[in-house]
Protein backbone atom coordinates (compact mmCIF):
# COMPACT_ATOMS: atom_id res chain seq x y z
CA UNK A 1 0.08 7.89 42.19
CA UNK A 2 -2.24 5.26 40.99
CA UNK A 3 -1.94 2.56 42.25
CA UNK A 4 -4.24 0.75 39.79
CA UNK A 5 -1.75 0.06 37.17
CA UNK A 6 0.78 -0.99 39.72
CA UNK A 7 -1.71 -4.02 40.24
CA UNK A 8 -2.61 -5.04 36.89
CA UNK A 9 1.16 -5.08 35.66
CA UNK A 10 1.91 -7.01 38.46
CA UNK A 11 -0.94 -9.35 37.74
CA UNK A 12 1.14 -10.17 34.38
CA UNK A 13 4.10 -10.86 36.07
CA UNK A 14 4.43 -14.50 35.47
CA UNK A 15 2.60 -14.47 32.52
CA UNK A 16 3.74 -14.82 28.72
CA UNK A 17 2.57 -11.90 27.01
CA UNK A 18 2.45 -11.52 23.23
CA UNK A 19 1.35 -7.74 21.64
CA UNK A 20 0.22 -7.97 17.81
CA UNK A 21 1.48 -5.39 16.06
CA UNK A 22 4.12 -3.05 16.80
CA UNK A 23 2.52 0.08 15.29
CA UNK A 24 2.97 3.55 17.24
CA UNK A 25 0.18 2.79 19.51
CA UNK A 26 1.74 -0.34 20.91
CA UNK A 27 5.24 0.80 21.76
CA UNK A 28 4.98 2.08 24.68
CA UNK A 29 2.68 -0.78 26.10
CA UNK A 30 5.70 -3.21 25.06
CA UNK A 31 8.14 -0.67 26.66
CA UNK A 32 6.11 -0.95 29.81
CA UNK A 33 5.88 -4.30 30.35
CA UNK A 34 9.42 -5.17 29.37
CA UNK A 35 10.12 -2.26 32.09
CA UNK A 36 8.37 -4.68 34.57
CA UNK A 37 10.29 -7.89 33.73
CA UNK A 38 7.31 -9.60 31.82
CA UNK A 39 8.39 -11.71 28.69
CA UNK A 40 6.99 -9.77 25.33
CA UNK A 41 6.32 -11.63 22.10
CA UNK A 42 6.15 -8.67 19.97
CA UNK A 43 4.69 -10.07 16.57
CA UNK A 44 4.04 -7.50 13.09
CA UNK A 45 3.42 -8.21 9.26
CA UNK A 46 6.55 -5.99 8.45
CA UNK A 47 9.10 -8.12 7.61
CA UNK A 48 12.32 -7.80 9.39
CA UNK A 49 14.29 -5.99 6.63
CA UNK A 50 11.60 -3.13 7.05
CA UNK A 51 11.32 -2.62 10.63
CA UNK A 52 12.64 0.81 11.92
CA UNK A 53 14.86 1.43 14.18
CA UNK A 54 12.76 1.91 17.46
CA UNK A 55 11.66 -1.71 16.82
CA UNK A 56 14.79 -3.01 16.67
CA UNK A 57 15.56 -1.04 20.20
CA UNK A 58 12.13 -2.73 21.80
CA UNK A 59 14.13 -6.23 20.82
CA UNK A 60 17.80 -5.37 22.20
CA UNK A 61 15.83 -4.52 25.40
CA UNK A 62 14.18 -7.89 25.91
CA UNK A 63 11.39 -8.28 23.35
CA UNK A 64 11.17 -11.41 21.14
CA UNK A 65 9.93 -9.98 17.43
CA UNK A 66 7.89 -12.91 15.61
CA UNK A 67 7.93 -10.57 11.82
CA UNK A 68 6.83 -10.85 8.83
CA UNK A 69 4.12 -13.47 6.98
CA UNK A 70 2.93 -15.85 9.11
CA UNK A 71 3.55 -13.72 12.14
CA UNK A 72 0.31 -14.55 13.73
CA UNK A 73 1.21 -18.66 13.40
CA UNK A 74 2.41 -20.70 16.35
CA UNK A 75 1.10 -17.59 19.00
CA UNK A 76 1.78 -19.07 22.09
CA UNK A 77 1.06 -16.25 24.98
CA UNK A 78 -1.09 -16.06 28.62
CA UNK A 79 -2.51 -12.58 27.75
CA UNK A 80 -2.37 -11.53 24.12
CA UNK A 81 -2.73 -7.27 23.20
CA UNK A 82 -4.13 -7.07 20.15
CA UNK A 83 -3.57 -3.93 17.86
CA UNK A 84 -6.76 -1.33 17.69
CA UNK A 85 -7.72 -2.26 14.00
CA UNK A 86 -7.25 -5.49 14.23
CA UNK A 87 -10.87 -7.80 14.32
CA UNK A 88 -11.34 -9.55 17.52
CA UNK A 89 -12.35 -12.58 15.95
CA UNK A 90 -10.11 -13.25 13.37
CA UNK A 91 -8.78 -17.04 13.14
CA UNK A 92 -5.37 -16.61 15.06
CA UNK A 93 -7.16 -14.93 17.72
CA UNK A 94 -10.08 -17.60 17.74
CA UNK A 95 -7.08 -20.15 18.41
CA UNK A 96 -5.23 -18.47 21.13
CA UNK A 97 -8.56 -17.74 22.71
CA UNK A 98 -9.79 -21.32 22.57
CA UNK A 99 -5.66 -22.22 23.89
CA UNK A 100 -6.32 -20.27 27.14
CA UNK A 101 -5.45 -17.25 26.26
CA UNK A 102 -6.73 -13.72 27.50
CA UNK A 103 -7.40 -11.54 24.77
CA UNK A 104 -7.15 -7.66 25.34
CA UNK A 105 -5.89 -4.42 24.27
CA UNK A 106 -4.29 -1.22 25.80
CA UNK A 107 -7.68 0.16 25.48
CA UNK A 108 -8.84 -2.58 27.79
CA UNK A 109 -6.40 -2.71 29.93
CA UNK A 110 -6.75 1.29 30.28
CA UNK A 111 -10.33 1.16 31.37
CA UNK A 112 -9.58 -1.05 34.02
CA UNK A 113 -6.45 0.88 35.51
CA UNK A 114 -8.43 4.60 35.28
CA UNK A 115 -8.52 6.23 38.14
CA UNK A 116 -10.85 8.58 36.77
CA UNK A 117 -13.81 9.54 34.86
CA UNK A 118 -14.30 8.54 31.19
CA UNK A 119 -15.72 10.31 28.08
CA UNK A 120 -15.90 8.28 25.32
CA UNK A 121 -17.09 9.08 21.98
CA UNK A 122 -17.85 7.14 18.86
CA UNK A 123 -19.40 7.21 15.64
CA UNK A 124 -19.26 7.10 12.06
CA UNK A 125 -18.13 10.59 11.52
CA UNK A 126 -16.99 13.44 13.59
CA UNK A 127 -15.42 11.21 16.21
CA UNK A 128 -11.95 13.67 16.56
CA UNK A 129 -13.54 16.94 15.96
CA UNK A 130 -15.71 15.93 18.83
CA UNK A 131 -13.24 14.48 21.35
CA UNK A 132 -11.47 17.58 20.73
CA UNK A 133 -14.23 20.38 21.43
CA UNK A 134 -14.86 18.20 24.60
CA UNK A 135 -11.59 17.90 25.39
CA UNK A 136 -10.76 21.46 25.09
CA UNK A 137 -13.90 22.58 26.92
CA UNK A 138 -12.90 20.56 30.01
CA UNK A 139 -9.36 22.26 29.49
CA UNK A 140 -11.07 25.89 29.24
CA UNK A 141 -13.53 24.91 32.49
CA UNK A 142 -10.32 24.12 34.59
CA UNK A 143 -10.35 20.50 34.57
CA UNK A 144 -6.81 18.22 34.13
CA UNK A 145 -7.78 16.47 30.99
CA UNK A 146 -6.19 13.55 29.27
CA UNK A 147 -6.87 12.65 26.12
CA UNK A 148 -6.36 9.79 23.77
CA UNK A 149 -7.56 6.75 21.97
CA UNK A 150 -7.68 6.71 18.15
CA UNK A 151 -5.87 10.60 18.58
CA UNK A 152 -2.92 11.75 20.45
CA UNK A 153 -0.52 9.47 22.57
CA UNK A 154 -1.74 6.03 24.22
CA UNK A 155 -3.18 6.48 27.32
CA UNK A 156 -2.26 3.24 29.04
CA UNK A 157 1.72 4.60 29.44
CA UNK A 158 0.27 7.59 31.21
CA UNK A 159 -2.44 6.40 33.61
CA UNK A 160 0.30 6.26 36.35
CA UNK A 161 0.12 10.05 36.56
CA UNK A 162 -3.99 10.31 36.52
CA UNK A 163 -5.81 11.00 39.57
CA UNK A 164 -9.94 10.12 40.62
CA UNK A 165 -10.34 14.17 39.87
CA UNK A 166 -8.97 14.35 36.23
CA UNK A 167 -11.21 13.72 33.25
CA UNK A 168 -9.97 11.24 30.19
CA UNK A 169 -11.83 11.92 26.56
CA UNK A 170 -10.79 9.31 24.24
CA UNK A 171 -11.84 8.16 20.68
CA UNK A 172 -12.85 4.96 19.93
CA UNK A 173 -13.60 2.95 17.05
CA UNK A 174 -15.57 -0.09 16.06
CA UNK A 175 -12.76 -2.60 16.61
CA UNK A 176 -11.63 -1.16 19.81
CA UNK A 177 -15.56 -1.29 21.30
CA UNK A 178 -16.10 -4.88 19.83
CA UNK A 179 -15.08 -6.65 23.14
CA UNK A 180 -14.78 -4.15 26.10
CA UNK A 181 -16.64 -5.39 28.72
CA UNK A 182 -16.48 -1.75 30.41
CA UNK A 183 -17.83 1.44 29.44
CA UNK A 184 -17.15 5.11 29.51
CA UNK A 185 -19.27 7.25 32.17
CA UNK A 186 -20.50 9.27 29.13
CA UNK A 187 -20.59 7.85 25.98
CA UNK A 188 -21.06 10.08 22.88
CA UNK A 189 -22.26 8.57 19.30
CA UNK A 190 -21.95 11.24 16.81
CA UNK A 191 -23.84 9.17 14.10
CA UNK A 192 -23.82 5.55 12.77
CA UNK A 193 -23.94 4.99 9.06
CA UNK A 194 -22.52 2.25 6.94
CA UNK A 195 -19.05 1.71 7.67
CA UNK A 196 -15.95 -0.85 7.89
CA UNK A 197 -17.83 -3.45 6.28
CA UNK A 198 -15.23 -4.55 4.77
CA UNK A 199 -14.31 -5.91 8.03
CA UNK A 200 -17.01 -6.16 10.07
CA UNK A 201 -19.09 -9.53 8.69
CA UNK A 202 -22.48 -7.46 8.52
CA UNK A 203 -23.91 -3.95 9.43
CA UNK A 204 -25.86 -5.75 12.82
CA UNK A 205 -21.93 -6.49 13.91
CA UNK A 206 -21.09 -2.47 13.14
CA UNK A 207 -23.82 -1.09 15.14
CA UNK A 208 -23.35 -3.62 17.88
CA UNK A 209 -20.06 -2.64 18.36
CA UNK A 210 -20.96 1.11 18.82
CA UNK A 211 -23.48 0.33 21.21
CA UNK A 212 -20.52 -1.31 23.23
CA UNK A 213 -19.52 2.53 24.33
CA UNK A 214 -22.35 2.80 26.42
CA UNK A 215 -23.79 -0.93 27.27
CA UNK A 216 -21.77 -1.49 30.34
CA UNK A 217 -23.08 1.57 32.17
CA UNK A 218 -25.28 1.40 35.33
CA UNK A 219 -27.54 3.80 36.42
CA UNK A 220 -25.28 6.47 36.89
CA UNK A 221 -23.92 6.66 32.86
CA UNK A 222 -24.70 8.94 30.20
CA UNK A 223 -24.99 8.52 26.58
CA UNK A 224 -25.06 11.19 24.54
CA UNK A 225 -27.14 9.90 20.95
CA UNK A 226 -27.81 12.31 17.71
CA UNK A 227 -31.27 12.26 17.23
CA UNK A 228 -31.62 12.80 13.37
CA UNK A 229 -30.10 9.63 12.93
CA UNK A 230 -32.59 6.97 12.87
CA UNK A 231 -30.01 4.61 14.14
CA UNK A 232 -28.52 6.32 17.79
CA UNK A 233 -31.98 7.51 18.03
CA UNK A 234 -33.04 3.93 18.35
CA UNK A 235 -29.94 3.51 21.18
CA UNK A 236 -32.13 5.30 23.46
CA UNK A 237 -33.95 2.40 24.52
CA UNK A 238 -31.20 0.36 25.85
CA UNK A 239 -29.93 2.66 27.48
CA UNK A 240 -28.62 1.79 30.98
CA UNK A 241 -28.35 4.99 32.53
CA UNK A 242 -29.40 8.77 31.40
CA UNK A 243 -29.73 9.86 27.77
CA UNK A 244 -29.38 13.13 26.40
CA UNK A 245 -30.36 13.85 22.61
CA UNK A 246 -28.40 16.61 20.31
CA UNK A 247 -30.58 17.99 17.42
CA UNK A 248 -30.24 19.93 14.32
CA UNK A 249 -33.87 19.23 12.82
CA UNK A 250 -35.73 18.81 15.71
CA UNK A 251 -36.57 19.88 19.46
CA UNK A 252 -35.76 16.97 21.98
CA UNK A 253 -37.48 16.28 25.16
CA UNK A 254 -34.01 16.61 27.25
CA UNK A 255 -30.91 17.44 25.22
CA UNK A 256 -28.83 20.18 22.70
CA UNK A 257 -31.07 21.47 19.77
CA UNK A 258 -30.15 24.26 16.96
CA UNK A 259 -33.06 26.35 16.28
CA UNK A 260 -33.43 30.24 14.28
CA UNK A 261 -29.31 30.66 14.52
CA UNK A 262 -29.51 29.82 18.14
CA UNK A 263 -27.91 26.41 20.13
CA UNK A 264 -30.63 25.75 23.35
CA UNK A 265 -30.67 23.19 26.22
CA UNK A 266 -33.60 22.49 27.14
CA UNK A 267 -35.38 25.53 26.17
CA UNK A 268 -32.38 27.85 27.67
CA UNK A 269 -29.96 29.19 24.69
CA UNK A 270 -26.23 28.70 24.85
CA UNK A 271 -24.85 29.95 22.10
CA UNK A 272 -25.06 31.43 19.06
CA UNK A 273 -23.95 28.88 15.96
CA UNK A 274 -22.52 31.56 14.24
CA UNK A 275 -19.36 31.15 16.86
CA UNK A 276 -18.58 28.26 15.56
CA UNK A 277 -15.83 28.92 13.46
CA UNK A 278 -14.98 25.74 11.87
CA UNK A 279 -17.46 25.22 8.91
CA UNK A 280 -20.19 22.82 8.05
CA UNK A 281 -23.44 22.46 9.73
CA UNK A 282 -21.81 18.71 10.68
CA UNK A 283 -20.03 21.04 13.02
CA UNK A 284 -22.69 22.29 14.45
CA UNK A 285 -23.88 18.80 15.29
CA UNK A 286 -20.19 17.86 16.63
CA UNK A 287 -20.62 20.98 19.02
CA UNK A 288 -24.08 19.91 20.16
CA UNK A 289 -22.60 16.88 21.01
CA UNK A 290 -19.42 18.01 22.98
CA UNK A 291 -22.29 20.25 24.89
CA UNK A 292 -24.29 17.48 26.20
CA UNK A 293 -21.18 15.32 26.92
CA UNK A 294 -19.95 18.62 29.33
CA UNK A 295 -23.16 19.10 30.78
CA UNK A 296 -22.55 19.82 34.53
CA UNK A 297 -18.50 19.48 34.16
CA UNK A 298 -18.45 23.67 32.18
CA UNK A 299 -20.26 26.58 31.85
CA UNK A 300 -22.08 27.78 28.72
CA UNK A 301 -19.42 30.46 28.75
CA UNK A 302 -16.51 27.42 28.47
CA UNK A 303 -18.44 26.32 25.46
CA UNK A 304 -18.95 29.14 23.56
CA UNK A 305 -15.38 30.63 24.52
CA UNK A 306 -14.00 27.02 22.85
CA UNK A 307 -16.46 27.94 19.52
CA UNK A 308 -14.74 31.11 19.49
CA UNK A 309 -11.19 30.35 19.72
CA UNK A 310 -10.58 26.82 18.13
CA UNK A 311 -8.58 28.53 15.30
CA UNK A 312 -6.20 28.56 18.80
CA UNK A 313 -6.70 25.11 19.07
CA UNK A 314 -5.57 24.23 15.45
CA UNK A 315 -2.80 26.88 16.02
CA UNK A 316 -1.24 25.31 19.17
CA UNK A 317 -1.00 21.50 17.64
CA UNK A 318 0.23 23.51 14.04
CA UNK A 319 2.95 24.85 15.94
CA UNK A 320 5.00 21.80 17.27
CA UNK A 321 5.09 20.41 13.42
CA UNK A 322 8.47 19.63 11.84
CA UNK A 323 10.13 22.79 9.70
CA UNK A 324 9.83 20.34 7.06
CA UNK A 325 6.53 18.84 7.06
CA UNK A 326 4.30 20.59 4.79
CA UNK A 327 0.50 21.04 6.53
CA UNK A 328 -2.59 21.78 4.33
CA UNK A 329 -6.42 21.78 5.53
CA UNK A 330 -9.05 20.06 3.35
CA UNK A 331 -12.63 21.52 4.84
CA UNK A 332 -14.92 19.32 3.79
CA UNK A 333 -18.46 19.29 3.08
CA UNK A 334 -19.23 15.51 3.36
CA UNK A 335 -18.55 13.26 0.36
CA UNK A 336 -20.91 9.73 0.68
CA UNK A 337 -22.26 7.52 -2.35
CA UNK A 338 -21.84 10.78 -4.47
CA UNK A 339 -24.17 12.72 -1.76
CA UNK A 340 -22.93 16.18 0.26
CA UNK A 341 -23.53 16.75 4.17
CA UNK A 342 -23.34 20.41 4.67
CA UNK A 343 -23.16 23.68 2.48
CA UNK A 344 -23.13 27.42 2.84
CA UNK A 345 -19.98 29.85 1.86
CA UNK A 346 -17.10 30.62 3.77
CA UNK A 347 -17.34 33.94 4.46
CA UNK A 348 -18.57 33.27 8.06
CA UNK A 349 -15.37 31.86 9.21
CA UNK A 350 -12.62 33.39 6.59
CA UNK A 351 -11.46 36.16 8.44
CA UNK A 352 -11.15 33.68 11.42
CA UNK A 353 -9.22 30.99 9.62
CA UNK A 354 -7.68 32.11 6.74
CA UNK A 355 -5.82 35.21 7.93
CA UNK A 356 -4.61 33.57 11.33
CA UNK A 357 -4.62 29.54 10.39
CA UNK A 358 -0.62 29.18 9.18
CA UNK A 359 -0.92 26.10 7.66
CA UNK A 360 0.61 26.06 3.84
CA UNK A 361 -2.30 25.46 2.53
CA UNK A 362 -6.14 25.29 1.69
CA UNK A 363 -8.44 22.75 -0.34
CA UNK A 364 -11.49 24.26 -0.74
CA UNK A 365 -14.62 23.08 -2.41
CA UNK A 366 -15.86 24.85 -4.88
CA UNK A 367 -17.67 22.78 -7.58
CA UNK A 368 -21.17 23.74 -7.26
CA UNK A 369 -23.14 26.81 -5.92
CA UNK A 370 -23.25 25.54 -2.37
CA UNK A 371 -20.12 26.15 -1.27
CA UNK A 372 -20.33 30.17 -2.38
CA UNK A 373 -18.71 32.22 -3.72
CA UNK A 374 -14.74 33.37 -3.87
CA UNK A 375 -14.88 36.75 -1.53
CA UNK A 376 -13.76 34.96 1.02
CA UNK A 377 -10.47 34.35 -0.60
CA UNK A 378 -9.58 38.19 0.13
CA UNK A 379 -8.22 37.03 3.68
CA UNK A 380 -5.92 34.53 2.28
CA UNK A 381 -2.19 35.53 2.96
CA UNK A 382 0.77 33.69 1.25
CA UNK A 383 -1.02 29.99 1.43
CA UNK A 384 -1.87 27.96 -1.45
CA UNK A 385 -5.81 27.88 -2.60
CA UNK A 386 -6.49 24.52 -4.08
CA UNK A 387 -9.84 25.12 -5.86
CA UNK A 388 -11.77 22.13 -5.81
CA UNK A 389 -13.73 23.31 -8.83
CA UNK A 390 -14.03 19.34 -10.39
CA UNK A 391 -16.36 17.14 -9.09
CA UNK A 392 -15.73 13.75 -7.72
CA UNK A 393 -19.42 13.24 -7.19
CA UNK A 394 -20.60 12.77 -10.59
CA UNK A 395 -19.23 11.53 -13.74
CA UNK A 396 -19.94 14.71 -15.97
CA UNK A 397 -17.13 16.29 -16.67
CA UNK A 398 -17.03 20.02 -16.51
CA UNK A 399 -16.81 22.44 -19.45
CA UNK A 400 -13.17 23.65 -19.34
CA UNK A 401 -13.47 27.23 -20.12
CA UNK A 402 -16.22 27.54 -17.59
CA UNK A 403 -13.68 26.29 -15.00
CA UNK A 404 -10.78 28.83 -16.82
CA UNK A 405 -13.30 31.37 -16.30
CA UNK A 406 -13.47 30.24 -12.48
CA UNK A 407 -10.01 30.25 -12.05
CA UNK A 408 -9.39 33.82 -13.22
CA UNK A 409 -12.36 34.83 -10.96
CA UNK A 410 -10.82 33.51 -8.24
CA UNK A 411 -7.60 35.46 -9.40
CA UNK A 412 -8.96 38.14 -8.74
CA UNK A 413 -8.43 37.34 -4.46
CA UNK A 414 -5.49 35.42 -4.72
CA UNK A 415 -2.69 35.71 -6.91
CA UNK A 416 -2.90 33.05 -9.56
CA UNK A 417 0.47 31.55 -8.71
CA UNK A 418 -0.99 30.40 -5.42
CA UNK A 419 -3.77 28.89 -6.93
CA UNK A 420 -4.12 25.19 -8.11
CA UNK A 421 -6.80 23.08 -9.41
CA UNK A 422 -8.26 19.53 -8.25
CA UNK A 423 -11.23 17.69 -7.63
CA UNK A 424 -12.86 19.07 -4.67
CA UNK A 425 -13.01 16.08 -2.65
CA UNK A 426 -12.05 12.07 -2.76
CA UNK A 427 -13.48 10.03 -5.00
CA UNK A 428 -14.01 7.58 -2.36
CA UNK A 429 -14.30 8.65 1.20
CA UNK A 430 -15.93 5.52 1.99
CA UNK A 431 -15.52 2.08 0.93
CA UNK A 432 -18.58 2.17 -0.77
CA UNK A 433 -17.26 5.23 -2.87
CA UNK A 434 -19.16 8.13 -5.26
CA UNK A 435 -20.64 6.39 -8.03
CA UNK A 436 -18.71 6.56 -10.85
CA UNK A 437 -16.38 4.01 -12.86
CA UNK A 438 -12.72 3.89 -12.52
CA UNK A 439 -12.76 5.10 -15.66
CA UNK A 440 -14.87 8.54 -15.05
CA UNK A 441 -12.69 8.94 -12.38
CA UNK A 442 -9.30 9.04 -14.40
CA UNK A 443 -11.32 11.37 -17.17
CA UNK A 444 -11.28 13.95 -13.90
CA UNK A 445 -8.08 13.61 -13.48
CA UNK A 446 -7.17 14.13 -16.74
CA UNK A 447 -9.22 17.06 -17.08
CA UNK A 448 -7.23 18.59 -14.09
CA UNK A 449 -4.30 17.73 -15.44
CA UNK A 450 -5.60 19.55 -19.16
CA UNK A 451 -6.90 22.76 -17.32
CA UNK A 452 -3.59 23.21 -15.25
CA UNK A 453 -1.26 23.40 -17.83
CA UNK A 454 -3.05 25.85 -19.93
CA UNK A 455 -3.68 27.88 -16.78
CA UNK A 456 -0.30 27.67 -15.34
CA UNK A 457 1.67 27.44 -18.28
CA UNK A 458 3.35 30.96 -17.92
CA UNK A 459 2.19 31.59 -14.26
């Protein structure tokens, strides 16, 4: 039992407590403390005629609900949990703050109750593939592993049950690191590229926040940094404890590097990349990544077992969906400011995913000559093949027989009843979005739309 969160519920005990927002991620924290006898302001934007039903239960067991517009007016709390996404230093919280109030979250408030050892990881991209390889590594190497954060359930409800020899991986964005004031015993920073500044007041604020996963350690931390990106590189040198570099252009002094087909520490090989089975060479990085962070904690063989089963992985989660909840898998190539991340064909991981994945569904990109060509499509069973012959990148629009002429090629794999057409990624993935206008955008869509029903007029 730990004993830890025993002590810092009972530290609220004659406190006021208010929790903004009363999204999934904060519903058990308000079950908790109510549990406890502590006095809950639960406040949300949903107005009252909107709230579900598991809402309404928090307030018949004790909570007070302060709903709708205006819910963040006339706060009055001791401690105040604010929701992950939500900016540390918007007005409301400013004024509660300068009123007395503590200002935390369940992240927080998990740090300080864990027992055990933290792995955190950040970044702009590849945050949840990441946390998962590491996650699942630990799992494969024997460890108890919890994880949570930005995926799976919130930690905070189960910390209770951890002990000092389990391991917790957990996901963290920019708003959750902007004010800890702890930080994980390895940190992991995929990348850091321009993001959320739509919230964040500048890109100085962004970075600063990431560097929040790691700037608490002492001597004894890790951080994990990608160094092809100019930014984590630069990390290195404040740096409170150990640093470890991954790689996929270059040959670190100390760290995870991809060279000839091969994965090496430190001069020693690992793994082949070719067992990775999930596609892109962003992947690849995201593997590198969860190596370093395992260092010392699994064997080479836990790694590369992981590489080679994660279709498992996907497998296991697909199979406690709803019987009506219709799953499709978008593998994407990287879609920034009309730019690409990764390419090659699929052929190296078809067999793998295709013919044992059971989701309903693919979207695969196909507009241009790096994502190969449609072999792969021979291992495709009854799911649906989205061809993501259009663009969003760039404003041309294609020549519509050429894409006909696509479509029937790919026919020739896959019935054309499980076929359909779309563009083969977002047209924003980002807030800064591909550059094209609105305008260029809807001319894709009508294109689609043109192509589809002469295709699939009979089909």
């Amino acid at each position: 039992m730990n004993h830890l969160v025993d002590q810092y519920f009972d530290s609220l005990s004659d406190k006021k407590v208010a929790v903004l927002g009363i999204g999934v991620s904060n519903r058990p924290l308000i079950r908790m403390l109510l549990a406890r006898g502590i006095h809950v302001l639960a406040c949300d934007k949903t107005p009252r005629e909107k709230l579900d039903a598991e809402v309404l239960e928090l307030e018949q067991a004790g909570a007070v609900l302060h709903v709708g517009e205006g819910y963040l007016d006339d706060v009055r709390a001791d401690v105040v949990f604010r929701t992950p996404g939500m900016h540390p230093e918007i007005p409301a919280l400013r004024r509660l703050r300068a009123a007395g109030a503590e200002i935390t979250s369940e992240m927080e408030a998990f740090f300080e109750v864990c027992p055990c050892r933290i792995i955190a990881v950040t970044g702009s991209d590849g945050k949840t593939t990441t946390t998962t390889l590491i996650a699942k590594i630990l799992e494969h190497a024997g460890h108890r592993v919890w994880i949570g954060g930005n995926i799976g359930a919130p930690l905070l409800p189960q910390a209770a049950e951890m002990t000092p020899t389990d391991l917790a991986v957990v996901e963290l964005s920019s708003f959750q690191l902007m004010s800890m004031e702890r930080s994980a015993d390895i940190a992991v920073v995929t990348n850091v590229a321009p993001n959320h500044l739509d919230v964040h007041k500048d890109m100085a604020e962004y970075v600063q926040a990431k560097k929040n996963v790691f700037a608490h350690q002492d001597g004894s931390g890790k951080v994990v940094l990608n160094y092809d990106n100019d930014i984590t590189r630069a990390f290195a040198a404040d740096a409170p404890g150990a640093v470890e570099f991954f790689s996929r252009q270059a040959r670190p002094a100390h760290g995870v590097y991809l060279e000839d087909g091969t994965i090496f520490r430190d001069g020693r090989p690992i793994m082949d990349a070719a067992d990775i089975r999930i596609p892109g060479v962003h992947n690849i990085e995201n593997y590198m990544a969860a190596a370093c962070a395992v260092e010392g904690l699994a064997t080479d063989e836990d790694i590369d077992a992981v590489a080679r089963s994660y279709v498992g992985v996907l497998n296991r989660i697909i199979a406690a969906k709803p019987a009506d909840l219709t799953l499709t898998m978008h593998i994407c190539r990287g879609n920034f400011r009309s730019t690409w991340f990764s390419s090659g064909g699929y052929e190296p991981i078809a067999e793998i995913l295709f013919a044992n994945c059971p989701v309903d569904g693919f979207f695969l990109e196909y507009d241009s000559e790096r994502s190969g060509g449609f072999e792969p499509l021979r291992f495709i069973k009854d799911q649906t093949v989205v061809l993501g012959l259009i663009t969003s990148k760039f404003p041309e629009l294609e020549d519509k027989e050429a894409v006909k002429a696509r479509i029937a090629e790919a026919a020739k794999y896959v019935p054309l009843v499980q076929l359909c057409l779309s563009p083969q990624c977002g047209f924003s993935s980002t807030e800064e979005g591909n550059i094209m206008t609105e305008e260029e955008q809807w001319a894709k869509v009508r294109l689609v739309v043109e192509i589809a029903r002469e295709v699939w007029q009979d089909a």
